[in-house]
PDB file of N, CA and C in Angstrom:
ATOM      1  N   UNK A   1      73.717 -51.689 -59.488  1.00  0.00           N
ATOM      2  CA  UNK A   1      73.727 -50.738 -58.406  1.00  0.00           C
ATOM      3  C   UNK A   1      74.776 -49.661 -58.694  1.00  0.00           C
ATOM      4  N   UNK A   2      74.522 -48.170 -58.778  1.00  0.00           N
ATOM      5  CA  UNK A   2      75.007 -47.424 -58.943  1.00  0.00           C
ATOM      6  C   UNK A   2      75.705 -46.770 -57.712  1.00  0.00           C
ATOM      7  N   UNK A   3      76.719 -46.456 -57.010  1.00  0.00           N
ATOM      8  CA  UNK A   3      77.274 -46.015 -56.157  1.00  0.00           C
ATOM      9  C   UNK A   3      78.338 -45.019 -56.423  1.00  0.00           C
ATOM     10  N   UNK A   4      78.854 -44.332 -55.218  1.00  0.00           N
ATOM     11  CA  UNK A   4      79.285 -42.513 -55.122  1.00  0.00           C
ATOM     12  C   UNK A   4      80.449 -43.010 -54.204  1.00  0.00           C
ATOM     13  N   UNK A   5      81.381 -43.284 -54.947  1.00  0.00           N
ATOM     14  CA  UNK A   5      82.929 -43.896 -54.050  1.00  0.00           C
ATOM     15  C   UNK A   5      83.560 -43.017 -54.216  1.00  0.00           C
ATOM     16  N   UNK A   6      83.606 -41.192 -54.385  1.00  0.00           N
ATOM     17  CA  UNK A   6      84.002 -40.421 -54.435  1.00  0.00           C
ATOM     18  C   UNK A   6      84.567 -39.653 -52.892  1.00  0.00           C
ATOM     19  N   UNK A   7      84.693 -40.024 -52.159  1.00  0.00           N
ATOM     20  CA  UNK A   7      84.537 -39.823 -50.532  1.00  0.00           C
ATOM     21  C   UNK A   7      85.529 -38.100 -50.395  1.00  0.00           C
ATOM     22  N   UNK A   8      86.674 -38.468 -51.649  1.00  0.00           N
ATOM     23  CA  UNK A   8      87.854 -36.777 -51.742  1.00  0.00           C
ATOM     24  C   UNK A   8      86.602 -35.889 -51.998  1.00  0.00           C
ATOM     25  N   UNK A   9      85.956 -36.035 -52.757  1.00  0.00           N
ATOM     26  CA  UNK A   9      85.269 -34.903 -53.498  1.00  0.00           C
ATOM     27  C   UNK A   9      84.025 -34.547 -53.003  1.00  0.00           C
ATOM     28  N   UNK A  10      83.663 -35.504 -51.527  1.00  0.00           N
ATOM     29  CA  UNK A  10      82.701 -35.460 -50.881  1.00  0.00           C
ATOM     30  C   UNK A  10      83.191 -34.535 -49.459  1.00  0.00           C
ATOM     31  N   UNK A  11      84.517 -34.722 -49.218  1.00  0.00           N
ATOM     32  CA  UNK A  11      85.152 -34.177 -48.163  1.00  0.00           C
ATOM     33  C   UNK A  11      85.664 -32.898 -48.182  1.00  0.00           C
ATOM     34  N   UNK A  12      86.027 -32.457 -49.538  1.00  0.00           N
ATOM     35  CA  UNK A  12      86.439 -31.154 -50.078  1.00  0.00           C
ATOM     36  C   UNK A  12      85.617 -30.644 -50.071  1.00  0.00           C
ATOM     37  N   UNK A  13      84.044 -30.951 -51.038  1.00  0.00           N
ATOM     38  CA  UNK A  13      83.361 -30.324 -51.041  1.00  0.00           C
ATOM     39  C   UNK A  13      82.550 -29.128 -49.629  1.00  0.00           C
ATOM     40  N   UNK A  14      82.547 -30.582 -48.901  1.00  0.00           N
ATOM     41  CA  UNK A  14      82.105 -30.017 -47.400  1.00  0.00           C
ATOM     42  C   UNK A  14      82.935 -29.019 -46.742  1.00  0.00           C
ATOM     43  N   UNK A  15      84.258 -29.008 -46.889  1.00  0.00           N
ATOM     44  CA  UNK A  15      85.225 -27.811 -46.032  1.00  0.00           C
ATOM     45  C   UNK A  15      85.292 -26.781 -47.275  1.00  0.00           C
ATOM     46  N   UNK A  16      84.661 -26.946 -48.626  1.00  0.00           N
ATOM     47  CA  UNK A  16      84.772 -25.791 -48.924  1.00  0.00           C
ATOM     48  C   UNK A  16      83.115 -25.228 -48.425  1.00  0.00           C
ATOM     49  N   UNK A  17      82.135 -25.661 -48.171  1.00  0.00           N
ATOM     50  CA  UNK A  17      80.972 -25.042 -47.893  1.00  0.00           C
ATOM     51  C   UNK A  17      81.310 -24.581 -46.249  1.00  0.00           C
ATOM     52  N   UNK A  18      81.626 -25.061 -45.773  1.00  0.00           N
ATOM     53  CA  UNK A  18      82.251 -24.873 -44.400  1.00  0.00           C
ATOM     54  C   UNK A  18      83.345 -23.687 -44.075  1.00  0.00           C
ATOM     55  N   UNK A  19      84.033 -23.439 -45.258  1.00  0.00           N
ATOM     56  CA  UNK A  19      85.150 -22.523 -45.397  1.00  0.00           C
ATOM     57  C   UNK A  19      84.316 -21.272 -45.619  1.00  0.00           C
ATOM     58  N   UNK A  20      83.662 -21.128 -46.901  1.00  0.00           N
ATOM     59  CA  UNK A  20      82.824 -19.964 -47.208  1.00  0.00           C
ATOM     60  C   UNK A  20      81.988 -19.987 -46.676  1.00  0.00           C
ATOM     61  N   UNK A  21      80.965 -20.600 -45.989  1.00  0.00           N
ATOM     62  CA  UNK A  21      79.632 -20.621 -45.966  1.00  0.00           C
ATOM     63  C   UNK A  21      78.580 -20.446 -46.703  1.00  0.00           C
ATOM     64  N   UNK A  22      78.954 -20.358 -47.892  1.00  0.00           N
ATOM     65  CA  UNK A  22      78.049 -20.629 -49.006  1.00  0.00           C
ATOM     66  C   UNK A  22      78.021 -22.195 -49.847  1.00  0.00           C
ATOM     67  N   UNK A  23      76.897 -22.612 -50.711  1.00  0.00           N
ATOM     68  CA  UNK A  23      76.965 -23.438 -51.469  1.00  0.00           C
ATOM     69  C   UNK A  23      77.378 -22.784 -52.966  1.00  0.00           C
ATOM     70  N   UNK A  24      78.300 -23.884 -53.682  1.00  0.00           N
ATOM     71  CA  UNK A  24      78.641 -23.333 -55.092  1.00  0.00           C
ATOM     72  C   UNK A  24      77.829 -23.312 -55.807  1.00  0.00           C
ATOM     73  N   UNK A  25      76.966 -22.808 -56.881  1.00  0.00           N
ATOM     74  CA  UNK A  25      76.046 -23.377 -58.182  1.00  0.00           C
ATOM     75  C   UNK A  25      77.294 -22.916 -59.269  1.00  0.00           C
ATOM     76  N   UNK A  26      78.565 -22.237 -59.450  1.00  0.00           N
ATOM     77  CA  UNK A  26      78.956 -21.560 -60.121  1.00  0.00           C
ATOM     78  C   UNK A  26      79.886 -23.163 -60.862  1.00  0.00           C
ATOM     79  N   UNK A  27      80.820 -22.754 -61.729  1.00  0.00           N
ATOM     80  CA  UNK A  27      81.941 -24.004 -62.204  1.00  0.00           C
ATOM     81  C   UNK A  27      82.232 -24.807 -61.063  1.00  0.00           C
ATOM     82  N   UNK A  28      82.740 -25.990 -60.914  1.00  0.00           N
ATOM     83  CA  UNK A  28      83.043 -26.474 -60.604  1.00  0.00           C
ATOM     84  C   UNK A  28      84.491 -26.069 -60.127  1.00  0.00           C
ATOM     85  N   UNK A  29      84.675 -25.910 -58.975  1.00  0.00           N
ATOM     86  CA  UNK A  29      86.551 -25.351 -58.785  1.00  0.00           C
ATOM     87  C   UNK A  29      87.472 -26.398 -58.473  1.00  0.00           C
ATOM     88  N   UNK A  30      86.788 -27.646 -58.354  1.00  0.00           N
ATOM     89  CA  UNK A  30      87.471 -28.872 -58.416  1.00  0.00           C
ATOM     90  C   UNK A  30      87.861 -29.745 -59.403  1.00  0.00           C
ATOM     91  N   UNK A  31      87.733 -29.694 -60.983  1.00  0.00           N
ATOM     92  CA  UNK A  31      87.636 -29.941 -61.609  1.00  0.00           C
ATOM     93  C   UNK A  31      88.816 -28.982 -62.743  1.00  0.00           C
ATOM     94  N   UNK A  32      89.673 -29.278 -63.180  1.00  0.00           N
ATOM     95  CA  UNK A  32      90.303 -28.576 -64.233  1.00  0.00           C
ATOM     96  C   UNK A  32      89.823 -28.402 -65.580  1.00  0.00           C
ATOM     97  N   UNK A  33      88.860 -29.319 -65.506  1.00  0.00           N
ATOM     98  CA  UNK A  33      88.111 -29.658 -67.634  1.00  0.00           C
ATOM     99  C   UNK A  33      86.882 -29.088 -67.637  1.00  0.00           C
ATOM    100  N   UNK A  34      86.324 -29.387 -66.831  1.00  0.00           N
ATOM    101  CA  UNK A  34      84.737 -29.089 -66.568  1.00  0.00           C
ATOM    102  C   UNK A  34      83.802 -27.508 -66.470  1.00  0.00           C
ATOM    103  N   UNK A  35      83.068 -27.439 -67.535  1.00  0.00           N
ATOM    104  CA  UNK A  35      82.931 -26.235 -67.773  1.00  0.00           C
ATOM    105  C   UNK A  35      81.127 -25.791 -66.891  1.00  0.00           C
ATOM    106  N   UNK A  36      80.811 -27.756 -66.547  1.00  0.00           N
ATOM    107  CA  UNK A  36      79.498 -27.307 -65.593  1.00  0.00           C
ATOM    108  C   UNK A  36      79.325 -26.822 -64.425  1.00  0.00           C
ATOM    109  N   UNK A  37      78.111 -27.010 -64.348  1.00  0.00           N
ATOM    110  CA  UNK A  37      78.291 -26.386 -62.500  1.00  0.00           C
ATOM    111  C   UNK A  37      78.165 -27.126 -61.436  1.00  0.00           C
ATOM    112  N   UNK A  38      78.895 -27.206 -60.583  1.00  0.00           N
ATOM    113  CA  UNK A  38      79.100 -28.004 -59.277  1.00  0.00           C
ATOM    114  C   UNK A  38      77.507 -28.619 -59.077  1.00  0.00           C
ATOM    115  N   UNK A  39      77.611 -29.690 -59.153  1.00  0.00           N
ATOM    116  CA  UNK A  39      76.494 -30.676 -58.223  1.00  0.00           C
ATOM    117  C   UNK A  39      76.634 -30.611 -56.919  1.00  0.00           C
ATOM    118  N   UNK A  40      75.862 -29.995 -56.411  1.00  0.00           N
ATOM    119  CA  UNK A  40      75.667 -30.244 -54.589  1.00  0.00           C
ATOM    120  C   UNK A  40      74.432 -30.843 -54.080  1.00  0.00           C
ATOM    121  N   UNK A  41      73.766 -31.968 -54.491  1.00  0.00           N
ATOM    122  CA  UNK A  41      72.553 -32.680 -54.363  1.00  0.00           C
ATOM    123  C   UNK A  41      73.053 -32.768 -52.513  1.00  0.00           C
ATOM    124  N   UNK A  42      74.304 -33.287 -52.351  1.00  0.00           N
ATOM    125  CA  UNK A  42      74.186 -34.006 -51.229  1.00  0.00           C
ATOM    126  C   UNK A  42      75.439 -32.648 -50.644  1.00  0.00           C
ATOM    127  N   UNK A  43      75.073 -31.736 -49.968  1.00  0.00           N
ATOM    128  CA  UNK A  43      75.889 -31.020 -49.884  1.00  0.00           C
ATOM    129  C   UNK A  43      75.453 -31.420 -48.245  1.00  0.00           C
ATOM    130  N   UNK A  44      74.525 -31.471 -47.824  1.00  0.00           N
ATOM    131  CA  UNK A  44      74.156 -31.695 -45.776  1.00  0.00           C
ATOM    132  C   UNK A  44      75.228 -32.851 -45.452  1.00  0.00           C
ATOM    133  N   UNK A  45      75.104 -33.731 -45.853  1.00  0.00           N
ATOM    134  CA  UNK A  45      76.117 -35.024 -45.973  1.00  0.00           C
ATOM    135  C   UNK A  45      77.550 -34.345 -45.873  1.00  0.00           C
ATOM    136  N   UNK A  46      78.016 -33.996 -47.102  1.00  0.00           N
ATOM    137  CA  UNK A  46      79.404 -33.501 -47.307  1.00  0.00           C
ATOM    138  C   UNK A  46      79.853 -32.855 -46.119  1.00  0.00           C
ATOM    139  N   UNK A  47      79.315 -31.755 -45.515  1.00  0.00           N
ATOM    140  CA  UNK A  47      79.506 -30.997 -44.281  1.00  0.00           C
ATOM    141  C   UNK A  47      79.472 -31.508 -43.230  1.00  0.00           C
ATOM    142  N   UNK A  48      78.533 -32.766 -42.900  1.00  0.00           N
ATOM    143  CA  UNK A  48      78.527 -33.730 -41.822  1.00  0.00           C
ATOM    144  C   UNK A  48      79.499 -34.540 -41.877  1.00  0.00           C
ATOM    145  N   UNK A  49      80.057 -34.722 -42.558  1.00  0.00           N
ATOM    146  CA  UNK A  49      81.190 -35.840 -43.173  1.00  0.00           C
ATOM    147  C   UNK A  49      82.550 -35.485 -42.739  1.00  0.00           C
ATOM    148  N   UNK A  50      82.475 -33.462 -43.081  1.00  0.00           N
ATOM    149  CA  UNK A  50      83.732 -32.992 -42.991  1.00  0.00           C
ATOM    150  C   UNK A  50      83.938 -32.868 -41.497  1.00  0.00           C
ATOM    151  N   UNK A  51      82.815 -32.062 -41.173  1.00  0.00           N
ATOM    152  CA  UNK A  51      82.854 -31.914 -39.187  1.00  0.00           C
ATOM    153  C   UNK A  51      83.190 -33.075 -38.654  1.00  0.00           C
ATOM    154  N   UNK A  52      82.439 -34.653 -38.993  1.00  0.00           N
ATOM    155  CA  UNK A  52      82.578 -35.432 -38.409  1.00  0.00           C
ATOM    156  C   UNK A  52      84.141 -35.817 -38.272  1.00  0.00           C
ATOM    157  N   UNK A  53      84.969 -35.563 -39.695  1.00  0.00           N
ATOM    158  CA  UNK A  53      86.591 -35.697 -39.687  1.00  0.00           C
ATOM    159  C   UNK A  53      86.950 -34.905 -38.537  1.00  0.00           C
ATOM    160  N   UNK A  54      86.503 -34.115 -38.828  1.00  0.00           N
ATOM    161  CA  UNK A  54      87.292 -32.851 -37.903  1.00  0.00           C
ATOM    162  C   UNK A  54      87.750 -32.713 -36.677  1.00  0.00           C
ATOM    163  N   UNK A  55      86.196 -33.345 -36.214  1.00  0.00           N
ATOM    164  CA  UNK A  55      86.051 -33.798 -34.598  1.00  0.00           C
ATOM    165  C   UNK A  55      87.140 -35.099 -34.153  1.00  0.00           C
ATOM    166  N   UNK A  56      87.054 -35.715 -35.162  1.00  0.00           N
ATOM    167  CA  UNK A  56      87.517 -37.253 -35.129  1.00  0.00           C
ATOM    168  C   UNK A  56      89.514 -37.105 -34.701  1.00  0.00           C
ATOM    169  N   UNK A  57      89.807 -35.950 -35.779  1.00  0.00           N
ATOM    170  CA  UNK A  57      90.943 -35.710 -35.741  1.00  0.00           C
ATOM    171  C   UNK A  57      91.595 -34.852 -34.355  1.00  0.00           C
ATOM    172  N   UNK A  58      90.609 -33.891 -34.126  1.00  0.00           N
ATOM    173  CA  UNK A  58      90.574 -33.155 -32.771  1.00  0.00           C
ATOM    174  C   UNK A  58      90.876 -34.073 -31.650  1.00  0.00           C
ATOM    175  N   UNK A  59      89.882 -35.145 -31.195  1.00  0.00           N
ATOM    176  CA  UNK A  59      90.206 -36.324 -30.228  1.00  0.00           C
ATOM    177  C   UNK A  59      90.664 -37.358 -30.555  1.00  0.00           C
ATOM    178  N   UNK A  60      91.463 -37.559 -31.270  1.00  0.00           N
ATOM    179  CA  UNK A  60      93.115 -38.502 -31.957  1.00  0.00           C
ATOM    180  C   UNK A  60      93.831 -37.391 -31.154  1.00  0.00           C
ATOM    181  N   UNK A  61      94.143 -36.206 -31.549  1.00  0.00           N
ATOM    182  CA  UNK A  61      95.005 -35.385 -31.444  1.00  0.00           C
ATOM    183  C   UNK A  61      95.121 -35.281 -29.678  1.00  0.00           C
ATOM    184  N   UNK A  62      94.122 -35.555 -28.495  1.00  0.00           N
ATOM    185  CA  UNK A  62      94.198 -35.257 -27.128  1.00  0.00           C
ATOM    186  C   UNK A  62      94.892 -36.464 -26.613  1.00  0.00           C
ATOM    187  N   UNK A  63      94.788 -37.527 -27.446  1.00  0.00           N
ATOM    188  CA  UNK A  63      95.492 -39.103 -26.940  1.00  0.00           C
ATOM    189  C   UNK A  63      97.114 -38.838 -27.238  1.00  0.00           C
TER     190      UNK A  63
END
């Protein structure tokens, strides 16, 4: 079974699509070595992932 325990690079990814509002196809800007281009297969996820932090942290923050 192959699995994606990457959850930083799933969370970054999302606040950077969230930040720009675009998706990357360009280098990778997370990556210092890597000369390919950003994989965003699961980019709906990533953004749901990040909002969902977001929110999460928002109502922590009212308690």
């Amino acid at each position: 079974m192959i699995g994606d325990y990457d959850i930083s690079f799933h969370l970054a990814t999302g606040k950077y699509i969230t930040d720009t509002g675009t998706i990357n196809h360009s280098i990778d800007p997370f990556s210092f070595t890597s000369t390919n281009p950003m994989s965003t297969t699961a980019w709906l996820a990533d953004v749901i992932s990040i909002r969902g932090r977001c929110v999460k942290e928002d109502v922590s923050n009212l308690e």
